[in-house]
N, C-alpha and C. Protein backbone atom coordinates (compact mmCIF):
# COMPACT_ATOMS: atom_id res chain seq x y z
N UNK A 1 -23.06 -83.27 -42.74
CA UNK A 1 -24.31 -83.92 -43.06
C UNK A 1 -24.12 -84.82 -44.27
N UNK A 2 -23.97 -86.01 -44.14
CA UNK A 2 -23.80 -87.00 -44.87
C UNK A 2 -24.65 -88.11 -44.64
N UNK A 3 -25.13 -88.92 -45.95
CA UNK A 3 -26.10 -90.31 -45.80
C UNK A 3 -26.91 -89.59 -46.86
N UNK A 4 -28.07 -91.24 -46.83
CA UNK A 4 -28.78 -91.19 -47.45
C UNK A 4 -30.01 -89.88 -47.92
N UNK A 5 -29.84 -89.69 -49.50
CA UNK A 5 -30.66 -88.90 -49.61
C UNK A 5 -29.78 -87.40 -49.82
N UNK A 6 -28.38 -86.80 -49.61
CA UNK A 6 -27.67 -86.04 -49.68
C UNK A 6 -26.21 -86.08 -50.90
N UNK A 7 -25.99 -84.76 -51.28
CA UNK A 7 -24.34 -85.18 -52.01
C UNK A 7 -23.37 -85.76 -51.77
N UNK A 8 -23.27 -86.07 -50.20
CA UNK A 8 -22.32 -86.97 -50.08
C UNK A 8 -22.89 -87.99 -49.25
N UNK A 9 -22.24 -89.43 -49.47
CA UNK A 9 -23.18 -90.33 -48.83
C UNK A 9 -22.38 -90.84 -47.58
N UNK A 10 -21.40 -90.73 -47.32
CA UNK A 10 -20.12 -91.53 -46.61
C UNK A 10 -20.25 -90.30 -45.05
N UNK A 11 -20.90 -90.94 -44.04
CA UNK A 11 -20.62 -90.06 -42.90
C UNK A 11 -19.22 -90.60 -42.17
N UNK A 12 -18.63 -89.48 -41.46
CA UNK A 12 -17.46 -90.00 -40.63
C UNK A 12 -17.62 -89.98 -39.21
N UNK A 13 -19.00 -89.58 -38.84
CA UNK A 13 -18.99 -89.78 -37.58
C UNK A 13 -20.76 -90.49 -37.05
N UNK A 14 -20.67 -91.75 -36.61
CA UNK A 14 -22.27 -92.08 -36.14
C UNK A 14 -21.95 -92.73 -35.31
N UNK A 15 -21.99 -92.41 -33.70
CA UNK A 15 -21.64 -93.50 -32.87
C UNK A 15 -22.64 -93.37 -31.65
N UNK A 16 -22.71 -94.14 -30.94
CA UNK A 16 -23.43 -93.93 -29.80
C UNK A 16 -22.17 -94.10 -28.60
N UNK A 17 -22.04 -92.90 -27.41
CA UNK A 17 -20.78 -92.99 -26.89
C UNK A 17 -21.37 -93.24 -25.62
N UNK A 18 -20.42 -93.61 -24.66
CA UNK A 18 -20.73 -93.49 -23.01
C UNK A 18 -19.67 -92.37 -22.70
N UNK A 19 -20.49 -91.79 -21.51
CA UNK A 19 -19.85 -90.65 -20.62
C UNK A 19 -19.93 -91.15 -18.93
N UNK A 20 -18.32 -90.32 -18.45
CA UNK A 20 -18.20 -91.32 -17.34
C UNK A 20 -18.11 -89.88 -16.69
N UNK A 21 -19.31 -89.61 -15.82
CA UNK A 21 -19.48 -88.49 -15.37
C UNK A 21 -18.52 -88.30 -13.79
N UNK A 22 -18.51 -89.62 -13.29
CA UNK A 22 -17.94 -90.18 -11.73
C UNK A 22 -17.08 -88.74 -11.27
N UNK A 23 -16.07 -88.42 -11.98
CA UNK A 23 -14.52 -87.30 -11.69
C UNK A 23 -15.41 -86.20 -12.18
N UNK A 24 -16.03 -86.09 -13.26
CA UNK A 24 -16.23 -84.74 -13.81
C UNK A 24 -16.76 -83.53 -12.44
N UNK A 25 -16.53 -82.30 -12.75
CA UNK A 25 -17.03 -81.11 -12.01
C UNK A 25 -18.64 -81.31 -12.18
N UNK A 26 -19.37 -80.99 -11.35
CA UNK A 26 -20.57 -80.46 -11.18
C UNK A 26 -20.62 -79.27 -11.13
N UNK A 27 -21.16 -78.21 -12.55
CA UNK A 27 -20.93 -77.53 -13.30
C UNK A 27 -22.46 -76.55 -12.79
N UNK A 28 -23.10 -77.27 -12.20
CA UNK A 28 -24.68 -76.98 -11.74
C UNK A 28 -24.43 -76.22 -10.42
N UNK A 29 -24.89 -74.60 -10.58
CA UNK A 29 -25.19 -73.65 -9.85
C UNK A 29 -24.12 -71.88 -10.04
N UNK A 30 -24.41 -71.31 -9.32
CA UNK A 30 -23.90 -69.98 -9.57
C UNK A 30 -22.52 -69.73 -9.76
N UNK A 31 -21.68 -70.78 -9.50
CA UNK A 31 -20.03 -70.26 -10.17
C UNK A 31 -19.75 -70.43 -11.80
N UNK A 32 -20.60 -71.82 -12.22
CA UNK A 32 -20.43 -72.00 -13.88
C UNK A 32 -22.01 -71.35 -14.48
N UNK A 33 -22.97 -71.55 -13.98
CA UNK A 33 -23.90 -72.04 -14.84
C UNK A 33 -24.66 -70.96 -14.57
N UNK A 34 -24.37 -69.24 -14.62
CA UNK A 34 -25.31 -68.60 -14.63
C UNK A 34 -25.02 -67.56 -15.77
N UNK A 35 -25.62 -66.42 -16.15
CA UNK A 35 -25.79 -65.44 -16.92
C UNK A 35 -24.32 -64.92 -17.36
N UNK A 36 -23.47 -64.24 -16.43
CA UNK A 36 -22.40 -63.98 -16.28
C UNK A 36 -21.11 -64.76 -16.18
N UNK A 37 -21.78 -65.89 -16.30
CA UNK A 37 -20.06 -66.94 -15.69
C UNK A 37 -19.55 -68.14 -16.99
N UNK A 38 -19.09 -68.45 -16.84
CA UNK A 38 -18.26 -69.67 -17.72
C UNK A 38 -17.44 -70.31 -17.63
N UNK A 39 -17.65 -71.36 -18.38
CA UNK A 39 -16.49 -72.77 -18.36
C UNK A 39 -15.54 -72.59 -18.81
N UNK A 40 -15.61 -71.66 -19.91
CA UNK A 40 -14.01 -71.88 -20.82
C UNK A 40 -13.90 -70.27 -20.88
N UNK A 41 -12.39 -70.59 -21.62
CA UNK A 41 -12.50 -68.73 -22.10
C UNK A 41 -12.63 -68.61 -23.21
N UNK A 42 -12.55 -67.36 -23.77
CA UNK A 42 -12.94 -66.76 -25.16
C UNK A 42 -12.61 -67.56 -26.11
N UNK A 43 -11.54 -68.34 -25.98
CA UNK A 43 -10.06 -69.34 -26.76
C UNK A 43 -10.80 -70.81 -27.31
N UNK A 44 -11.95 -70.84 -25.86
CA UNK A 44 -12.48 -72.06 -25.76
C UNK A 44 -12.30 -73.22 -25.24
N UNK A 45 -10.65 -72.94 -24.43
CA UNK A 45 -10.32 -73.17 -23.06
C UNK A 45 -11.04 -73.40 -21.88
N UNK A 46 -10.77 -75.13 -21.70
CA UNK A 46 -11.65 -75.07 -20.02
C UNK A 46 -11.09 -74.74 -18.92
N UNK A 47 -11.80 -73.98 -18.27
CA UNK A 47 -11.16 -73.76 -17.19
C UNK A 47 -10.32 -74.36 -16.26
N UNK A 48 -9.54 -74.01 -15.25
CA UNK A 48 -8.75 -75.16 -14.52
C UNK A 48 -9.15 -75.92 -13.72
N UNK A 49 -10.23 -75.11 -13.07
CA UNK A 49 -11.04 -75.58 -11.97
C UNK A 49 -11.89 -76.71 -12.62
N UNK A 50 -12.55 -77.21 -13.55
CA UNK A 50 -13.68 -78.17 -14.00
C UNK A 50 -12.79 -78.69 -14.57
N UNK A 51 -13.14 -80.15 -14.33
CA UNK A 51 -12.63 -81.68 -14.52
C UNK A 51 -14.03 -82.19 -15.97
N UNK A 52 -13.12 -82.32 -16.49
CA UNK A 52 -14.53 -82.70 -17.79
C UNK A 52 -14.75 -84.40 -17.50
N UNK A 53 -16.07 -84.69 -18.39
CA UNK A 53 -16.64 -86.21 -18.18
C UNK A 53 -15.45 -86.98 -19.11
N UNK A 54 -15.39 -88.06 -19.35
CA UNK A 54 -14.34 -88.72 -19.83
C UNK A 54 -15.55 -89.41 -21.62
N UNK A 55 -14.74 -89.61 -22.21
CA UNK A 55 -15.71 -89.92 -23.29
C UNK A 55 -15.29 -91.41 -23.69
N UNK A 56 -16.38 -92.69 -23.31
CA UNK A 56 -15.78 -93.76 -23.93
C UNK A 56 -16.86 -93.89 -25.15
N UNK A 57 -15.79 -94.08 -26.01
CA UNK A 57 -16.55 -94.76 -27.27
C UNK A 57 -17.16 -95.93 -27.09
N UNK A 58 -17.68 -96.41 -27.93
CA UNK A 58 -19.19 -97.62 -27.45
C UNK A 58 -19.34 -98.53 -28.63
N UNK A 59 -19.95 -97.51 -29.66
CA UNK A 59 -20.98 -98.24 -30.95
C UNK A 59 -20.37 -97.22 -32.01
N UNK A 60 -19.49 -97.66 -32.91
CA UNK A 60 -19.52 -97.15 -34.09
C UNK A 60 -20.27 -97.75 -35.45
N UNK A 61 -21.89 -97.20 -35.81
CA UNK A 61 -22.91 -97.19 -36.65
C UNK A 61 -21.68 -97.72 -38.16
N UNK A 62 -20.86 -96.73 -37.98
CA UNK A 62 -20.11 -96.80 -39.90
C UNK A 62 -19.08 -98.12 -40.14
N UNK A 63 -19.05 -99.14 -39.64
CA UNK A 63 -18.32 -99.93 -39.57
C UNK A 63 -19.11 -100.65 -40.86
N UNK A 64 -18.86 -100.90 -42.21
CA UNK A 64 -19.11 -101.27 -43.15
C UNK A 64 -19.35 -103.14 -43.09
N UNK A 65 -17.99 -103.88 -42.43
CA UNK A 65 -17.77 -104.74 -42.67
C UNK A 65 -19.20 -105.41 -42.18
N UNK A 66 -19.65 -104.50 -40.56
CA UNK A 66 -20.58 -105.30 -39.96
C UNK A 66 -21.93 -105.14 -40.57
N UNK A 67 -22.39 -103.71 -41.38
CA UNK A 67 -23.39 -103.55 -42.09
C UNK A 67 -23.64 -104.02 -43.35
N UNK A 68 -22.97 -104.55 -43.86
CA UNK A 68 -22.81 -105.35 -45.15
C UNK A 68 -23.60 -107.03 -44.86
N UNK A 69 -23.14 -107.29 -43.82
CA UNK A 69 -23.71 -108.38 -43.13
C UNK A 69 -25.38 -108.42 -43.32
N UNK A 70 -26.13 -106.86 -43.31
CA UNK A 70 -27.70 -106.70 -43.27
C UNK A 70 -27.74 -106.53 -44.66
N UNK A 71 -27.07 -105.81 -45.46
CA UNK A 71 -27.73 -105.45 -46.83
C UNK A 71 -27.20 -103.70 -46.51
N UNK A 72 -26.32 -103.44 -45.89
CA UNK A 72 -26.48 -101.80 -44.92
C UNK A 72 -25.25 -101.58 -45.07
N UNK A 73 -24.91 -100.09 -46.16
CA UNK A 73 -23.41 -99.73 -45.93
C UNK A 73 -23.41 -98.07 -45.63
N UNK A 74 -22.06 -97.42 -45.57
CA UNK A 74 -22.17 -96.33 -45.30
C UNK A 74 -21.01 -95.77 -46.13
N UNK A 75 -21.64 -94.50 -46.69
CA UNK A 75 -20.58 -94.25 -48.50
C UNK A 75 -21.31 -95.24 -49.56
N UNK A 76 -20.84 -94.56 -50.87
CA UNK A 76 -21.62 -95.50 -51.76
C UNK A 76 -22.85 -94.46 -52.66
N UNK A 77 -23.25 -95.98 -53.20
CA UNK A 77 -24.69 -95.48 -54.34
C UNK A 77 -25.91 -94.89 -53.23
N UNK A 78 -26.33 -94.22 -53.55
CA UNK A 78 -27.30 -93.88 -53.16
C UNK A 78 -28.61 -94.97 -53.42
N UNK A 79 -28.79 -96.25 -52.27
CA UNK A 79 -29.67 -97.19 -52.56
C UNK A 79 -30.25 -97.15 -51.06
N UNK A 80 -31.65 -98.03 -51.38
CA UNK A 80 -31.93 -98.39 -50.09
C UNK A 80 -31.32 -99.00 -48.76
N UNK A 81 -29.71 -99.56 -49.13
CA UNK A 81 -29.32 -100.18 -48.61
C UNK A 81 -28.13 -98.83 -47.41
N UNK A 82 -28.13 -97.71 -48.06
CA UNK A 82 -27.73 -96.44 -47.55
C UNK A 82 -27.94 -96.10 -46.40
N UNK A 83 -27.24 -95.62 -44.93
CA UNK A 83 -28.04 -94.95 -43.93
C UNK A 83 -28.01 -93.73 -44.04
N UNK A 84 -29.18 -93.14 -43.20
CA UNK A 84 -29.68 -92.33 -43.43
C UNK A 84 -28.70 -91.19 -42.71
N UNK A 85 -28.99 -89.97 -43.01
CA UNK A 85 -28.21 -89.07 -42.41
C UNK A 85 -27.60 -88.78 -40.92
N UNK A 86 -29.29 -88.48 -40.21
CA UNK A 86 -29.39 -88.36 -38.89
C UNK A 86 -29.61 -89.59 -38.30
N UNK A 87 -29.30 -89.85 -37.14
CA UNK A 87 -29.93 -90.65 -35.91
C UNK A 87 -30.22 -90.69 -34.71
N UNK A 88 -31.28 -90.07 -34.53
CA UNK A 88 -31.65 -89.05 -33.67
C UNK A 88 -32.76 -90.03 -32.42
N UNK A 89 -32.94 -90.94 -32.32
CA UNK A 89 -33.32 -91.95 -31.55
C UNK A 89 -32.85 -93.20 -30.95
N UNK A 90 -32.95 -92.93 -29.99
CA UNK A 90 -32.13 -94.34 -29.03
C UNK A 90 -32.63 -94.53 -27.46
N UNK A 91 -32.93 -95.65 -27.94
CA UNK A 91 -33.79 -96.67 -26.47
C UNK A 91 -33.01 -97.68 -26.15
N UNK A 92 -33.10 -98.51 -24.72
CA UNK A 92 -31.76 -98.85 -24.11
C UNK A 92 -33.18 -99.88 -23.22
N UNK A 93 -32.88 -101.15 -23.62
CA UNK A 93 -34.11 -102.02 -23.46
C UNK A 93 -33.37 -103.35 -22.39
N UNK A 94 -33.41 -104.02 -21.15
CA UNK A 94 -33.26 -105.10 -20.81
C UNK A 94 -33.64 -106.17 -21.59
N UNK A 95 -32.89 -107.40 -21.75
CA UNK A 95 -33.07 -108.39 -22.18
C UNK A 95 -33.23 -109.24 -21.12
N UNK A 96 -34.93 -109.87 -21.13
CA UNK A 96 -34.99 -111.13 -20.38
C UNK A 96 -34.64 -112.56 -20.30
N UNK A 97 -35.03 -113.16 -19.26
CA UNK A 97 -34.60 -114.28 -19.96
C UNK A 97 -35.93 -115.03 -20.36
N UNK A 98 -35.97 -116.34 -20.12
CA UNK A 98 -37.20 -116.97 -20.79
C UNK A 98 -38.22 -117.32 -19.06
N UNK A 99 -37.68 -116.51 -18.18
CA UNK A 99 -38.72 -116.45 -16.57
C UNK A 99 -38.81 -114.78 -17.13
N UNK A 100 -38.46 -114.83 -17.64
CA UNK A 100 -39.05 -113.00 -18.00
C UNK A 100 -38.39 -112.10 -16.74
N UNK A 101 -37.02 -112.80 -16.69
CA UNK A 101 -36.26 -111.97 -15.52
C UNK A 101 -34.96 -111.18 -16.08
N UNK A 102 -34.41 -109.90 -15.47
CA UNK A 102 -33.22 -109.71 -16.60
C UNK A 102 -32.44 -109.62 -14.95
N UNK A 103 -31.04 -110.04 -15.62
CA UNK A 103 -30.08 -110.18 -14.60
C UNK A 103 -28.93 -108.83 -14.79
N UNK A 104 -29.59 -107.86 -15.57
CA UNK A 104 -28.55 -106.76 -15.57
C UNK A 104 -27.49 -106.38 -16.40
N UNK A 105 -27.07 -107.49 -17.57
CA UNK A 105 -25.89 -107.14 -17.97
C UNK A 105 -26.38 -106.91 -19.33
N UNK A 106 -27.21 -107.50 -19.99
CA UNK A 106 -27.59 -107.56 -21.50
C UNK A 106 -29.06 -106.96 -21.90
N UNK A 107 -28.89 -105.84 -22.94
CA UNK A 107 -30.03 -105.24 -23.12
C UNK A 107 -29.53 -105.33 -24.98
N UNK A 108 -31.07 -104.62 -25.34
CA UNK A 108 -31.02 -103.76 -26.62
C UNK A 108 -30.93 -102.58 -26.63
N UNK A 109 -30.24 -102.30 -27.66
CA UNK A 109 -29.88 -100.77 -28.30
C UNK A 109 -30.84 -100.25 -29.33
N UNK A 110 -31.45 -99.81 -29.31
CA UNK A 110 -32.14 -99.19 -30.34
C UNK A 110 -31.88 -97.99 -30.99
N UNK A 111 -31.63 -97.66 -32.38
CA UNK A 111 -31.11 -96.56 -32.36
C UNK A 111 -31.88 -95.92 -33.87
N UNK A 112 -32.70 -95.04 -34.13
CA UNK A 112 -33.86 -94.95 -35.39
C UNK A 112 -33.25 -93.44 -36.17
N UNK A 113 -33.77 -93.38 -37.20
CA UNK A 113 -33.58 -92.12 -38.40
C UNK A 113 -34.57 -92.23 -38.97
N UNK A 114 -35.50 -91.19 -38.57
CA UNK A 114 -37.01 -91.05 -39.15
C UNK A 114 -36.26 -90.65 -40.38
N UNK A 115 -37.89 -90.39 -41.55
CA UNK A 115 -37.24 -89.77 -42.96
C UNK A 115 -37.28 -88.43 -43.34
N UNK A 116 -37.55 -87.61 -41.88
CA UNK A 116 -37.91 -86.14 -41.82
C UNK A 116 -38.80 -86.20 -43.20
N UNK A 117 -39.68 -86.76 -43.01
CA UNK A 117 -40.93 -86.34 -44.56
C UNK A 117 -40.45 -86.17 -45.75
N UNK A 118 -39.13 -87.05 -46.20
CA UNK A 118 -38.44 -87.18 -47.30
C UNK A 118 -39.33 -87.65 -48.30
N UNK A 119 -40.13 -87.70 -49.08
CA UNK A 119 -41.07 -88.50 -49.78
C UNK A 119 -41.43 -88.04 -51.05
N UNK A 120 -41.76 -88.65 -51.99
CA UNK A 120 -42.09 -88.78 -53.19
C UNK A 120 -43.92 -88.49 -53.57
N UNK A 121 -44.35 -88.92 -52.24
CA UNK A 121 -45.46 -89.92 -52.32
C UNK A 121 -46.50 -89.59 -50.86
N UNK A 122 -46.14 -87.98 -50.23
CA UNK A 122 -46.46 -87.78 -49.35
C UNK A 122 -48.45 -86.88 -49.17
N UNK A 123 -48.72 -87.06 -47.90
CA UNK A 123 -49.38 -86.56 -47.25
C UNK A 123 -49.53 -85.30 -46.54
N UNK A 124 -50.47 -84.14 -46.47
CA UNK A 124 -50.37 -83.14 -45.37
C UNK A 124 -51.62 -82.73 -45.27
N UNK A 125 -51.55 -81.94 -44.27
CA UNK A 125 -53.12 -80.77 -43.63
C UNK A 125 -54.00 -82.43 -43.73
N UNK A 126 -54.26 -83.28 -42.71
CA UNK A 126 -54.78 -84.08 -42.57
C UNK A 126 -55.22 -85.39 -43.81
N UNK A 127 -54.38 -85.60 -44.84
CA UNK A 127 -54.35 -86.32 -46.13
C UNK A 127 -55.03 -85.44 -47.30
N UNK A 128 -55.35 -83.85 -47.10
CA UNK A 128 -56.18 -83.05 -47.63
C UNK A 128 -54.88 -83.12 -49.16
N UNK A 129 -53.78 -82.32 -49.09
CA UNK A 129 -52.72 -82.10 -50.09
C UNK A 129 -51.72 -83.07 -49.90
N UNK A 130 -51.39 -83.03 -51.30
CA UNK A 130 -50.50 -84.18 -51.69
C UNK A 130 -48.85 -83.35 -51.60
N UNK A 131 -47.76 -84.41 -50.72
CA UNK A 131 -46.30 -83.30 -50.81
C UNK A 131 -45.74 -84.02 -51.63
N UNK A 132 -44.73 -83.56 -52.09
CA UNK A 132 -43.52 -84.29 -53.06
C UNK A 132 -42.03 -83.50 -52.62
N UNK A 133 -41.47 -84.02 -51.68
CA UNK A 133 -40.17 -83.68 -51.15
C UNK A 133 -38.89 -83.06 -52.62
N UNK A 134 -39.03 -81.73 -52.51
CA UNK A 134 -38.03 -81.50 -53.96
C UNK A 134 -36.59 -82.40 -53.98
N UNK A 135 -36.19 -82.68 -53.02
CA UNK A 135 -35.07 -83.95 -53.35
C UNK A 135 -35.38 -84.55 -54.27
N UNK A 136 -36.15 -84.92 -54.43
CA UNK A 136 -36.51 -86.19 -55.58
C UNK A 136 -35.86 -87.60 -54.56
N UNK A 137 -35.81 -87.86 -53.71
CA UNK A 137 -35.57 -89.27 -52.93
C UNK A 137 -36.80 -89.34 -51.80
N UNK A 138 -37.14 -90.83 -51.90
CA UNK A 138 -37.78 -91.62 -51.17
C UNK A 138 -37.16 -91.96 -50.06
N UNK A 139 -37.06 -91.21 -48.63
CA UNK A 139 -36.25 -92.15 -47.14
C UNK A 139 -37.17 -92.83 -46.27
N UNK A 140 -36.83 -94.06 -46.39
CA UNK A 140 -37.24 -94.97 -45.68
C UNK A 140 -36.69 -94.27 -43.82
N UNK A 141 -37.54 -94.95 -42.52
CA UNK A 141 -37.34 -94.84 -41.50
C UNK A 141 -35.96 -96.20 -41.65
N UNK A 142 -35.37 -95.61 -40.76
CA UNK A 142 -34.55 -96.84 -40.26
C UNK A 142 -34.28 -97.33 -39.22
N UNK A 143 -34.38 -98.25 -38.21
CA UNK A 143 -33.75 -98.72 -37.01
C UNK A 143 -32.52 -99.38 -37.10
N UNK A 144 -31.88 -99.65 -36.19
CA UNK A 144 -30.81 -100.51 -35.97
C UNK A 144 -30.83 -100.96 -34.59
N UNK A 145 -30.68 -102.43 -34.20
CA UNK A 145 -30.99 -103.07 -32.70
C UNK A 145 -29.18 -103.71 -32.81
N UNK A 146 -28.53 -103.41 -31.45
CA UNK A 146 -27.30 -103.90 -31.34
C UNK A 146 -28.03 -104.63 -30.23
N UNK A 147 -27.35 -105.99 -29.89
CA UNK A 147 -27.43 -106.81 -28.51
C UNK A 147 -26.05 -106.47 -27.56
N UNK A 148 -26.24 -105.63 -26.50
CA UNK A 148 -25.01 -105.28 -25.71
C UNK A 148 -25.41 -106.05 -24.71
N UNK A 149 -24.28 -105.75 -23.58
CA UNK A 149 -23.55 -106.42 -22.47
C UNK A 149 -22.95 -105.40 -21.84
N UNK A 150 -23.24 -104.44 -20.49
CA UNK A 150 -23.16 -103.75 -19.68
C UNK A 150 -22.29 -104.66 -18.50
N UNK A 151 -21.52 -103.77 -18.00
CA UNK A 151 -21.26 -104.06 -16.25
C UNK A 151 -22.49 -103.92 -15.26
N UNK A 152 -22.72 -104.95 -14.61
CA UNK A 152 -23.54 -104.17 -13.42
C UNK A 152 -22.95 -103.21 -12.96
């Protein structure tokens, strides 16, 4: 747990990945997926029989050079310019064109870090009590929009 708002600010892992399910086992029904049964062994070993999904990497969030570009780094002072810990939201949007048609290959990425009620300056029980997050830090929400390019 690293980012904004924590002792350490520098995360080493924020990516958004693709999984290529095509080869993998279908893991769904009574030989893997019930009470008694399992994928791996005690070791944590997968079994021989299941073919796992393949993992392609995609979007790596911590790439400094490209967030520096916004005002946005990862590691560092603890500033607004910090991301946030979690990123726990992501929407996957077509891009039209200007007939308001999309041809399939290019969308938006959306990808958000609410401030889990990080606040200085907060609200609760309907604006009745006032909170003050014991962190002592103010987290802003954050988005990030990548413009991708898919295969049909």
């Amino acid at each position: 747990n690293n980012g904004r708002g924590l002792s350490s600010s520098e995360s080493i892992y924020r990516h958004v990945d693709i999984f290529d399910i095509s080869n993998a086992t279908n893991v769904k029904g009574p030989a893997h997926d019930a009470f008694n049964a399992s994928i791996a062994s005690t070791a944590g070993v997968l079994n021989s029989d299941i073919t796992p999904a393949t993992v392609c990497p995609f979007i790596d969030f911590n790439v400094n050079a490209q967030l520096s570009r916004f005002g946005l780094h990862n590691g560092g002072p603890q500033d607004d310019g910090l991301l946030n810990e979690k990123w726990e939201g992501i929407a996957l949007v077509p891009v039209e064109n200007e007939h308001g048609q999309h041809h399939g290959e290019e969308y938006f990425l959306f990808s958000s870090s609410d401030n889990d009620f990080v606040t200085q300056n907060g609200f609760i029980n309907f604006g009745k009590t006032q909170f003050s997050d014991k962190s002592g830090f103010d987290l802003d929400n954050q988005m990030l929009v990548f413009k991708i390019t898919l295969p049909k």
